[in-house]
N, C-alpha and C. Protein backbone atom coordinates (compact mmCIF):
# COMPACT_ATOMS: atom_id res chain seq x y z
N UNK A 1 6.61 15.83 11.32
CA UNK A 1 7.41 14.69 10.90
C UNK A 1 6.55 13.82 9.99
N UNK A 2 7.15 13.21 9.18
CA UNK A 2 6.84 12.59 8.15
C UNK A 2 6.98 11.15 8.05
N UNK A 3 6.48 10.48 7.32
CA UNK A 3 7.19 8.89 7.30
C UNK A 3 7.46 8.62 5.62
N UNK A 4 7.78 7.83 5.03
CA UNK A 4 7.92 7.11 3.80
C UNK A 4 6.77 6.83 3.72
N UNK A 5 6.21 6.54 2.46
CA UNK A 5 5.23 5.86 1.58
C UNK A 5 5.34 4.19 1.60
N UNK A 6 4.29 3.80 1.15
CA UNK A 6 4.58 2.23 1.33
C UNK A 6 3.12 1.81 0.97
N UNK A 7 3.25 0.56 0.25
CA UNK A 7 1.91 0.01 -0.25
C UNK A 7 1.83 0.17 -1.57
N UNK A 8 0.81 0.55 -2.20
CA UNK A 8 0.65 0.40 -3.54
C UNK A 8 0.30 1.76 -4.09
N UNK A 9 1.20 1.83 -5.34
CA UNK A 9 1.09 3.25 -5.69
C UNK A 9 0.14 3.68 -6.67
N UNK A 10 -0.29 4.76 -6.87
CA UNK A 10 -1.36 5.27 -7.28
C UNK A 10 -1.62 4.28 -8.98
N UNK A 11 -2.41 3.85 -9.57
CA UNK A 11 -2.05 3.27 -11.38
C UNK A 11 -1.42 1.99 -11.05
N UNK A 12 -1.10 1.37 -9.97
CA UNK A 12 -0.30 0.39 -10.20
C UNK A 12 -1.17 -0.85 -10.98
N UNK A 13 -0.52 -2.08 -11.60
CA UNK A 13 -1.17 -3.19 -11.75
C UNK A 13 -1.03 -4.05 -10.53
N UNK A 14 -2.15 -4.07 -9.68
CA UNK A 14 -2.19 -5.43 -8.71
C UNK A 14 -2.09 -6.88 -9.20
N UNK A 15 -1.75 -7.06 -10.09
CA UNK A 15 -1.75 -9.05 -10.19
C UNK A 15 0.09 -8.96 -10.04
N UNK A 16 0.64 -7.66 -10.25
CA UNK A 16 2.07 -7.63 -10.03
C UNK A 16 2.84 -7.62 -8.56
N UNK A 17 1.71 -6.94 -7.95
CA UNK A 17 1.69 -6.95 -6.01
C UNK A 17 1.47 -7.96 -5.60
N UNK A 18 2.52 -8.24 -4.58
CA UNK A 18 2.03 -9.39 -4.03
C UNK A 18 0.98 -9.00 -2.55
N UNK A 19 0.65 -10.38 -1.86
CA UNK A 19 -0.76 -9.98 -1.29
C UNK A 19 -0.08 -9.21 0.20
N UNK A 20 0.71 -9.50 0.62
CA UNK A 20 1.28 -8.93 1.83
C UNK A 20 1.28 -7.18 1.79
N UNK A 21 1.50 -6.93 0.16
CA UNK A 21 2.18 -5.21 0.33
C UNK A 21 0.52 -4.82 0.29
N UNK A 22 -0.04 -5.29 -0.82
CA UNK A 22 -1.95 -4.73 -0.89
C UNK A 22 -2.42 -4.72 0.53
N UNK A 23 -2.10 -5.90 1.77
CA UNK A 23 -2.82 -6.07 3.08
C UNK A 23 -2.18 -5.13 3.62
N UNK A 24 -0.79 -4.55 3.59
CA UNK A 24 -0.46 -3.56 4.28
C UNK A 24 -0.95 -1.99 4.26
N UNK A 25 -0.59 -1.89 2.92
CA UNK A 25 -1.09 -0.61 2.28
C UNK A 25 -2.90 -0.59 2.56
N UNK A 26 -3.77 -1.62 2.81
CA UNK A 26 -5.17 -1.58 3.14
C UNK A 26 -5.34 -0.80 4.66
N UNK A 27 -4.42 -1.60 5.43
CA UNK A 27 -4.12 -1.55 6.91
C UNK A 27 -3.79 -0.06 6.83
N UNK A 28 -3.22 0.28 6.43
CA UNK A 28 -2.37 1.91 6.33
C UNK A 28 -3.23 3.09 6.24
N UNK A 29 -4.21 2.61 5.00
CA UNK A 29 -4.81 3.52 4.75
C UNK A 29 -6.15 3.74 5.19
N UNK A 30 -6.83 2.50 6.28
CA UNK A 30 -7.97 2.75 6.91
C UNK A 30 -7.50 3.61 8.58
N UNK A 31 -6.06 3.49 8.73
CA UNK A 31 -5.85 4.18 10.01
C UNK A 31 -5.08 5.21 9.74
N UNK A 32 -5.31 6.02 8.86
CA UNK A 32 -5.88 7.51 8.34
C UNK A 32 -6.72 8.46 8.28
């Protein structure tokens, strides 16, 4: 089973992210 993607995508510009999706996608990808 799988889940959706979420956070920030590969190339993106971060000054366009806001800080909640970057803290999530951080969170996400250290409990990997």
């Amino acid at each position: 089973m799988t889940r959706l993607a979420r956070g920030v995508p590969a190339g993106a510009e971060l000054e366009y992210t806001d800080v909640n999706t970057i803290a999530q996608a951080m969170l996400d990808r250290r409990a990997q």
